[in-house]
Every structure is written in structure tokens, then in C-alpha cells.
Protein backbone atom coordinates (compact mmCIF):
# COMPACT_ATOMS: atom_id res chain seq x y z
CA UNK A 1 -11.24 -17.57 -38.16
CA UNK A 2 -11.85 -13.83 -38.36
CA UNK A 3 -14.98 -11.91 -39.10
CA UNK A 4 -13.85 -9.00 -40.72
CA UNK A 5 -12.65 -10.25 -44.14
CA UNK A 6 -12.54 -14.22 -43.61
CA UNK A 7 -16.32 -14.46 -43.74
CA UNK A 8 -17.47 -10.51 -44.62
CA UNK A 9 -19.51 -10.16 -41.31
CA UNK A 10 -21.04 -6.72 -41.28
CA UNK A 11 -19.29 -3.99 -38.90
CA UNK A 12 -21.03 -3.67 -35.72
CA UNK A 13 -22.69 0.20 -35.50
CA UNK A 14 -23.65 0.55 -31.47
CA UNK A 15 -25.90 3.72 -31.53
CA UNK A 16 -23.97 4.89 -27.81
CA UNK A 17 -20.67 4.79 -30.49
CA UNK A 18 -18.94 1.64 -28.39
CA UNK A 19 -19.41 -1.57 -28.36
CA UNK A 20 -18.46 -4.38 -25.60
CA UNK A 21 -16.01 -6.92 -26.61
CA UNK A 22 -15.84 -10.45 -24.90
CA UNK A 23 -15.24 -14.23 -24.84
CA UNK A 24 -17.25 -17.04 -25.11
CA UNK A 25 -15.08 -19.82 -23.07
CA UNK A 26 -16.30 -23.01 -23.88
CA UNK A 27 -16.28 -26.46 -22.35
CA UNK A 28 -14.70 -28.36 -25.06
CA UNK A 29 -10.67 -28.02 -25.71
CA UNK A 30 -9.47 -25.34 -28.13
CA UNK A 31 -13.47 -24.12 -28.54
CA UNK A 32 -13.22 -20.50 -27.05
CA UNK A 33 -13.80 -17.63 -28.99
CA UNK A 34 -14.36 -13.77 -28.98
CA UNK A 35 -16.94 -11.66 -30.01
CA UNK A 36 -19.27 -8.20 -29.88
CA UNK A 37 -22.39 -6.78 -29.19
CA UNK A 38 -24.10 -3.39 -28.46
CA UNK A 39 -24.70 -2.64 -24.72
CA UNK A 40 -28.45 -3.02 -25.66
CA UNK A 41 -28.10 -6.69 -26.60
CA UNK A 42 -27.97 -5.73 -30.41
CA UNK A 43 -26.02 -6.59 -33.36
CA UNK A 44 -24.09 -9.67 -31.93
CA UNK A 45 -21.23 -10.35 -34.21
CA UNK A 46 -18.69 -13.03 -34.00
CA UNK A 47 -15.10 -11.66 -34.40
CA UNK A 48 -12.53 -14.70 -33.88
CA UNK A 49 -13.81 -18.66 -33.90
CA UNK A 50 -11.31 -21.14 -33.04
CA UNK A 51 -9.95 -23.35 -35.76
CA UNK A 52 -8.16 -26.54 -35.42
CA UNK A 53 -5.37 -26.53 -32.38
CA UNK A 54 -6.09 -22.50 -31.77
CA UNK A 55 -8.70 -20.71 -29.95
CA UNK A 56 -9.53 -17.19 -28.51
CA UNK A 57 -9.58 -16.92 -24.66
CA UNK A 58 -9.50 -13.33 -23.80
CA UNK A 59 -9.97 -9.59 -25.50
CA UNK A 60 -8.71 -6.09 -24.35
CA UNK A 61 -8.41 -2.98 -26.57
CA UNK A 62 -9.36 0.17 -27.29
CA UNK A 63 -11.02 0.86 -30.34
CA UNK A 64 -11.88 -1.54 -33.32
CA UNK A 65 -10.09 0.67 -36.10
CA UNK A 66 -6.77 -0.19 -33.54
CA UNK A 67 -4.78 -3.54 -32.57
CA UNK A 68 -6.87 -5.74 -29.90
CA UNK A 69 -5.11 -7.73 -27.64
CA UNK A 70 -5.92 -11.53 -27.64
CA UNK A 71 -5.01 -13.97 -25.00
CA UNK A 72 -4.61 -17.49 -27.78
CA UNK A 73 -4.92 -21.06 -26.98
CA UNK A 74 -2.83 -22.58 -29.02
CA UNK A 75 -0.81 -26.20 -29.46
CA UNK A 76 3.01 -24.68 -30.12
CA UNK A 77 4.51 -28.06 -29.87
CA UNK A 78 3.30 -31.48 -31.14
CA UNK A 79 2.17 -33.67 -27.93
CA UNK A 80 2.93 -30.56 -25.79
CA UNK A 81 0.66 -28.81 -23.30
CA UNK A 82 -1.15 -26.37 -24.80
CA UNK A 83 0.24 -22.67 -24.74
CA UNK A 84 -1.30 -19.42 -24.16
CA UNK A 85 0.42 -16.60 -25.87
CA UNK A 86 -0.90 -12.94 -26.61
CA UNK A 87 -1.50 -11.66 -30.41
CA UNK A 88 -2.51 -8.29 -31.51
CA UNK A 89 -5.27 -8.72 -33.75
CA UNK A 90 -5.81 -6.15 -36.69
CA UNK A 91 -9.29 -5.67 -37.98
CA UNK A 92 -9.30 -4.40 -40.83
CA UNK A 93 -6.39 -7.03 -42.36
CA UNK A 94 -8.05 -9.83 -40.42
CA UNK A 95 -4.40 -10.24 -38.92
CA UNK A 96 -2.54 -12.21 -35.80
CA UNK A 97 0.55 -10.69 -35.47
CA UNK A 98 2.48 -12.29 -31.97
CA UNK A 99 3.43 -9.25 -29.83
CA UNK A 100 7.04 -9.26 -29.05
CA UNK A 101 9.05 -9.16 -26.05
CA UNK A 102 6.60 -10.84 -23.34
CA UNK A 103 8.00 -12.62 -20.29
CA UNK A 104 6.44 -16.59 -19.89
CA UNK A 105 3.10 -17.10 -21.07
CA UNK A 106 0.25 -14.77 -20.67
CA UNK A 107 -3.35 -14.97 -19.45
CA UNK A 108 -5.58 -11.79 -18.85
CA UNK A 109 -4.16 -8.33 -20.37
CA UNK A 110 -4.91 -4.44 -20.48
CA UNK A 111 -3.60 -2.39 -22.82
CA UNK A 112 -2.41 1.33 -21.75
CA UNK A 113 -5.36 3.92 -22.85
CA UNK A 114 -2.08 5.31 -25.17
CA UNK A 115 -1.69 1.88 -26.66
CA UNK A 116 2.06 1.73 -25.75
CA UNK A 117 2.26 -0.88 -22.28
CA UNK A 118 0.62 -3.94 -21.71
CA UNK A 119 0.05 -5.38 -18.64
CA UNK A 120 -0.69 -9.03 -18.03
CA UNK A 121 -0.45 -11.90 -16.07
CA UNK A 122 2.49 -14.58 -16.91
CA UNK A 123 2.77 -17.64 -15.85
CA UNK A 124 6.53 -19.16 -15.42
CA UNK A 125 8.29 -17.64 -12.83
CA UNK A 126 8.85 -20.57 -10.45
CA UNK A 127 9.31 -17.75 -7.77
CA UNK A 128 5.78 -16.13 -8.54
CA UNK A 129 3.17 -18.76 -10.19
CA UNK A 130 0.76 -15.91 -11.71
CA UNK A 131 2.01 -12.46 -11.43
CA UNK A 132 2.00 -9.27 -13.47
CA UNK A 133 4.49 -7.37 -16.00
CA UNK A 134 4.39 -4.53 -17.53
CA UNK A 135 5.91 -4.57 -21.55
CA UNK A 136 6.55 -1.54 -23.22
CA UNK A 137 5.64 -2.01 -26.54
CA UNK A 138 8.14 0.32 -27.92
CA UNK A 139 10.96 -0.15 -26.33
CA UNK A 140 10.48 -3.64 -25.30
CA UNK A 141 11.26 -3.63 -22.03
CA UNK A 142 9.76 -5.29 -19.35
CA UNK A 143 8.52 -4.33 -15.84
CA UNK A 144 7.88 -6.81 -13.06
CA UNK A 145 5.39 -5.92 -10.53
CA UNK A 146 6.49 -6.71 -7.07
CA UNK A 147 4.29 -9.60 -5.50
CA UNK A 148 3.43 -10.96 -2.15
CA UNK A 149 4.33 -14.23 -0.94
CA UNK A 150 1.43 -17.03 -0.80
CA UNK A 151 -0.31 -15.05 -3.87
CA UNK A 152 -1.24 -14.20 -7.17
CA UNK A 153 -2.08 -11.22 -8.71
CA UNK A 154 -4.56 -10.53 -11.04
CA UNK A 155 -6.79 -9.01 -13.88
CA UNK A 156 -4.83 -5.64 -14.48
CA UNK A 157 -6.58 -2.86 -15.64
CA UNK A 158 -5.30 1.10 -15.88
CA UNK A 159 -6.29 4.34 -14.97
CA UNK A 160 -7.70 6.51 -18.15
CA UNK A 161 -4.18 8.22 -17.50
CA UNK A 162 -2.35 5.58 -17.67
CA UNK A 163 -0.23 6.30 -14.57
CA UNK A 164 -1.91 3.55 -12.52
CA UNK A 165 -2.65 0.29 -12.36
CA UNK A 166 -5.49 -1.53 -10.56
CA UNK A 167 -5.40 -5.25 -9.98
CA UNK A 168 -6.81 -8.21 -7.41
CA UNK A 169 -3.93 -9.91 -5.48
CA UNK A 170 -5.80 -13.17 -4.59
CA UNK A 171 -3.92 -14.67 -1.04
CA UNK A 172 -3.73 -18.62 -0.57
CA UNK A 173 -2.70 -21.02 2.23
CA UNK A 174 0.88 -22.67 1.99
CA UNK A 175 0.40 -24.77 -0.66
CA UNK A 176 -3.14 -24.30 -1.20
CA UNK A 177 -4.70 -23.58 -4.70
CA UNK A 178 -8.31 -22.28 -3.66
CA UNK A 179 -7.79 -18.44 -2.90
CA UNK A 180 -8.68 -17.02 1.01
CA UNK A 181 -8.56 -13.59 0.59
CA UNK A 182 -8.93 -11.04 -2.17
CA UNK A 183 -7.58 -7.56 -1.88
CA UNK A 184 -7.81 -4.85 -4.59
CA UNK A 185 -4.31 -3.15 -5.12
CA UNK A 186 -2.48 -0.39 -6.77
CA UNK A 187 0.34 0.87 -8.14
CA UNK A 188 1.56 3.74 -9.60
CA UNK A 189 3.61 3.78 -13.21
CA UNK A 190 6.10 4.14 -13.80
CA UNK A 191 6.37 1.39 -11.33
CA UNK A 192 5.97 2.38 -7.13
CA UNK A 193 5.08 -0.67 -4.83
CA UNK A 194 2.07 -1.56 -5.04
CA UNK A 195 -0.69 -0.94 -2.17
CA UNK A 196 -4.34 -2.03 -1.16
CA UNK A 197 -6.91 -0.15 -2.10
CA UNK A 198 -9.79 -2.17 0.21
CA UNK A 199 -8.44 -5.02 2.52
CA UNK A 200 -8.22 -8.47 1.89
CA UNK A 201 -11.49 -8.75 4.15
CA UNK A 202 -13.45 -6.63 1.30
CA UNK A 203 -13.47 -9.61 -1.12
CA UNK A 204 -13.40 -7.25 -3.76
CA UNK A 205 -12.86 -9.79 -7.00
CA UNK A 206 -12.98 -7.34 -9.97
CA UNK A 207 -12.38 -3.78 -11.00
CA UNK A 208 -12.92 -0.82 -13.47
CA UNK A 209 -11.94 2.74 -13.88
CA UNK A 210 -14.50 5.15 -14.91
CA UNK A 211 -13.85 7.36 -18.19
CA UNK A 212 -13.05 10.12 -16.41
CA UNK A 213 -10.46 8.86 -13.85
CA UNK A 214 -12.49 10.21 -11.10
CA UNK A 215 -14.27 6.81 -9.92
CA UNK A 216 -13.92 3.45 -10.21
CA UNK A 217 -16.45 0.55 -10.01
CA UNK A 218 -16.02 -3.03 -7.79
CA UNK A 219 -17.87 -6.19 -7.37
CA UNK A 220 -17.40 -7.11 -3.29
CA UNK A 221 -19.91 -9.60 -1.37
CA UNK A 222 -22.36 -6.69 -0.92
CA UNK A 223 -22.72 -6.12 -4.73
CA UNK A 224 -21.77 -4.13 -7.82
CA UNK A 225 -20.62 -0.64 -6.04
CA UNK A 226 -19.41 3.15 -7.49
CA UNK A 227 -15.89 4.26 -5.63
CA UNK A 228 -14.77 7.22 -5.17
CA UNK A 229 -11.63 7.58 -5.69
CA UNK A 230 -10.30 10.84 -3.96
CA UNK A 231 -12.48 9.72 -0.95
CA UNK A 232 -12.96 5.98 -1.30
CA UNK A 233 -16.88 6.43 -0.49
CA UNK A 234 -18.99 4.00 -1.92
CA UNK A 235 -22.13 3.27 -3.19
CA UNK A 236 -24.12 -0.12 -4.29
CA UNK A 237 -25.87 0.56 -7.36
CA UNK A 238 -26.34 -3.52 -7.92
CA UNK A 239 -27.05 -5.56 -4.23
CA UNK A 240 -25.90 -9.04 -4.39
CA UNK A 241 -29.55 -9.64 -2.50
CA UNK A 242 -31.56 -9.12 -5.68
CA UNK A 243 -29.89 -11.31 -7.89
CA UNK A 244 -31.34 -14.62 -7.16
CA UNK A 245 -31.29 -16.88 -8.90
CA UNK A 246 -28.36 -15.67 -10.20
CA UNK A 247 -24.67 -15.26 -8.18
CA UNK A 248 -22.12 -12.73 -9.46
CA UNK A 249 -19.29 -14.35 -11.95
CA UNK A 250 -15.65 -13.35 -11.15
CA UNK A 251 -15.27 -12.94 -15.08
CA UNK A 252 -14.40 -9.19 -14.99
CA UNK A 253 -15.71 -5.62 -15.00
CA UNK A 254 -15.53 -2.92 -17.30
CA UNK A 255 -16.78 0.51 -17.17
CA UNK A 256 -17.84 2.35 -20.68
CA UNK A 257 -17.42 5.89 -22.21
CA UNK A 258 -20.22 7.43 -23.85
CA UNK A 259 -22.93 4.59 -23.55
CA UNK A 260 -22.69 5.43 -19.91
CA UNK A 261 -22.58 1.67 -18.42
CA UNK A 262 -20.65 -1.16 -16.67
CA UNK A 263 -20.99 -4.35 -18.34
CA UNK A 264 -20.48 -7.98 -16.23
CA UNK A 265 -21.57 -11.56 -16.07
CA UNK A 266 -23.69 -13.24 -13.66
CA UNK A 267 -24.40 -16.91 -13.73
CA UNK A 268 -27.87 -18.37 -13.51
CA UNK A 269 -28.13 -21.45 -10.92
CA UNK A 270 -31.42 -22.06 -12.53
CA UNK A 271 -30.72 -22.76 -15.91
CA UNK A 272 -26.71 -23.06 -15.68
CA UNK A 273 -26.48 -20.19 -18.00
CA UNK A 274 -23.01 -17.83 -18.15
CA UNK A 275 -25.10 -14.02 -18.58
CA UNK A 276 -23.95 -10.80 -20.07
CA UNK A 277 -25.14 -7.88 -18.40
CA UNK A 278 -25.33 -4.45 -18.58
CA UNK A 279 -26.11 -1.80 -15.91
CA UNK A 280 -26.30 2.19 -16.59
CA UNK A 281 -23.87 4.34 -13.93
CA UNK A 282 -26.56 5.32 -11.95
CA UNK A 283 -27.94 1.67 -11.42
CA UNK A 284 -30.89 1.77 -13.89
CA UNK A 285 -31.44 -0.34 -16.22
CA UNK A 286 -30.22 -3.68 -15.53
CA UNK A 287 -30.02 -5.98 -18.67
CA UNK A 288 -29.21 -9.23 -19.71
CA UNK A 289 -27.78 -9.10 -23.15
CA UNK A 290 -26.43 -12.49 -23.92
CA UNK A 291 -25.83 -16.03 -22.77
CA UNK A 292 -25.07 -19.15 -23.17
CA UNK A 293 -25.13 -22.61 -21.45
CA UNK A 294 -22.27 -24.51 -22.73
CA UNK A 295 -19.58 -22.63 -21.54
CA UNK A 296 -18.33 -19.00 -19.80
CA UNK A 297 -18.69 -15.21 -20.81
CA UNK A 298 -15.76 -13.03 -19.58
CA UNK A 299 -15.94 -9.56 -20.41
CA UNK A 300 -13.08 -7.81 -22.34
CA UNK A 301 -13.37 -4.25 -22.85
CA UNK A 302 -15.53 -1.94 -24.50
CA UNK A 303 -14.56 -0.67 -27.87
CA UNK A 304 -14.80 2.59 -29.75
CA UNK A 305 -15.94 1.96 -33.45
């Protein structure tokens, strides 16, 4: 199921040093998978394929020479609802290794810039349907982030520093399951109460740090905009106007290092394609780099070689 040493694939050499990992979810049960590609649209390589009652739903890490995080589809019990579970992934031994410790099941993840918390959603908690903990990797102990009646939170992602967490707490009717409101929170770590960022009239439905701390980037109904985050100014570098025919996906945000762009999907209501794009920081350059048309891109992370 892996690239690296299951089938030999070539390693992936981005000339901007990073490449951007993500997920192909498909249509079909236990058919998702993970791969890369250069922000430029080159050198797509697969990197997991499912296989039999297991497949590959989400990606966060770091660097390829270090553990990835994978969110895994899998069948743990015969005649049983599927499970989803997170593995680190090694690279270089083409191993799954189960990480340890983790409250429920798990969806979406981020992994500390030091490697040594994840964060991620678990389902479970009949108090709190999706909401997010904190693991510490080390010591194994676990961190539950306060949540908000009539909600969920999601799609964690930290600070360069570490010391905070950004995430979307999606608001619902009583017993509703199609989300009202989306507000874009905080909260400090080790663990403060969290707080909005932008209000639950902002809409804001993803997130990502820049590489130097100092801004972060947000897709709201206006478009893809640049934060500031001392002064919370803001600047549309991507309108929502001159997309058509395409509508922004909810399936993530991330913000490179030295390629110097954000990466995103949009879908295409003309050809029902999922699209990978990427956008430099200053809003040049748009790109599609990938896509398909039987299933869903969600962007992971990007990844140092």
C-alpha cells in the first residue's frame, strides 16, 4: 500500500524544497488514499493506496524524512462499522505504526511544529459529538479542549510556535446536523479557553498560519484573505467573485515555507471536478495543479523533503 519501498516509487524532489501532501477521498467504500505533488503541479506521486478493508483519509506532518500522521479507514471488527483511527506513517520503512494514547476515534489532525502534541478531532464523547484533544505524545496525556454547546469544533491547526491553536467551531440548531454559523477560534497551549478570532457571522470555514507566525490566511464568503495577526487587518488576495465556475471547497488550507504559497481546493460546477490549487502569498499566480472527478481532494500539509 505504500510507495516508498512497497512499489519503489521515486522520491518526490520539489525545486521550492517542499512538497504538498493530500488525499484523494473517493466515492467508493474503503477507496481513499494519500498522495504528493510539487506546488507547480509536478512530480505527482502516490504515497498510500487503500487495500482491502483499509484506506487513507487524511495527512498532516512535517517533513517526509519524519512520522506523518494518517487519519485510516479501517474495518476493526467483522460486520462492524467501519473505524477511523490515526497511524504514524514512516517513510523510509514503509511503516503504520498506531499512535498510542488517543481518546475515541479520530478524524482531521495537526501535529505540533516540534512533533510532540497532536491535536484532532474525536468522535465519542456522547457529551461533545466532534470535539478536539490535545495528546502529548510523550507523556501520553490527554487534553480536552473546552467546547460550546450546540457545536463542533474543527480542523485544528497550530501556530509555528506551537503555543496556539487555531480551529473552526461550526454552531448548529437543537438537533440539527447542517451547521448555521462558523466562527474561527483560539486557544492558547498549554490549554486557556478558547476565544473567537472573527464572529460566527464571518463564515470563516478554514485556516492557516503563515511560516513566520506573524499572519495567518482564511477562506470567508468574500474569498481567500491574508490576516494580520497583531492587528487582525485583512486583505483578499483570492475574491470568491472570480472563481466561476468554480465555488470554494471547505477541504482545508495550508500555508507553505519556502515555496512561498497557500495551497486549497475549489470544486468545478462545470465538470464536477474536486481541484488542487495553488496561489503565491501575494495573490499571483493562481494554479490548478490536480483533479479529479470521482471523488474529493482535501489538503494535508506541506512537507519538507
Amino acid at each position: 500500500t505504500a510507495c516508498w519501498g512497497a512499489i519503489g516509487c521515486a522520491p518526490i524532489h520539489c525545486s521550492s524544497g517542499e512538497a504538498i501532501a493530500f488525499s484523494e477521498i473517493s466515492k467508493s467504500a474503503f477507496g481513499d488514499s494519500v498522495s504528493l505533488v510539487c506546488a507547480d503541479g509536478g512530480q505527482y506521486r502516490p504515497l498510500l493506496r487503500p487495500a482491502g478493508s483499509r484506506s487513507f483519509l487524511f495527512v498532516n506532518g512535517l517533513a517526509l524524512s519524519r512520522p506523518l500522521l494518517i487519519s485510516v479507514l479501517e474495518s476493526v471488527r467483522l460486520q462492524a462499522q467501519p473505524e477511523t483511527h490515526l497511524y504514524f506513517f514512516e517513510l523510509d520503512r514503509a511503516l503504520l505504526r498506531p499512535v498510542p494514547s488517543l481518546i475515541g476515534q479520530q478524524a482531521h489532525a495537526a501535529l505540533s511544529p516540534d512533533g510532540s502534541l497532536i491535536a484532532y478531532e474525536s468522535t465519542g464523547d456522547p457529551s461533545a459529538p466532534l470535539r478536539l484533544v490535545i495528546t502529548d505524545t510523550q507523556t501520553a496525556q490527554n487534553f480536552l479542549i473546552p467546547t460550546a454547546p450546540n457545536a463542533t469544533d474543527n480542523l485544528p491547526t497550530w501556530s509555528p510556535d506551537g503555543k496556539e491553536l487555531m480551529f473552526i467551531r461550526l454552531g448548529y440548531a437543537t438537533g440539527g446536523n447542517i451547521p448555521l454559523t462558523a466562527t474561527l477560534m483560539t486557544t492558547s497551549f498549554p490549554l486557556g479557553p478558547p476565544s473567537p478570532v472573527f464572529g460566527p457571522t464571518d463564515i470563516v470555514t478554514s485556516s492557516a498560519y503563515s511560516a513566520d507566525g506573524h499572519r495567518f490566511a482564511i477562506w470567508s464568503p468574500y474569498g481567500l484573505e491574508i490576516v494580520d495577526r497583531q492587528t487582525l487587518n485583512r486583505t483578499i488576495i483570492l475574491q470568491t467573485s472570480s472563481l466561476a465556475p468554480r465555488i470554494p471547497g471547505t477541504a482545508g488550507l495550508i500555508w507553505g515555507g519556502s515555496s512561498g504559497t497557500l495551497a486549497f481546493t475549489l470544486y468545478n460546477n462545470q465538470t464536477s471536478a474536486s481541484e488542487l490549487w495553488t496561489i503565491r502569498e501575494d495573490g499571483a499566480d493562481a494554479r490548478q495543479v490536480f483533479s479529479v472527478t470521482d471523488g474529493m481532494l482535501y489538503v494535508g500539509s506541506y512537507v519538507r523533503q
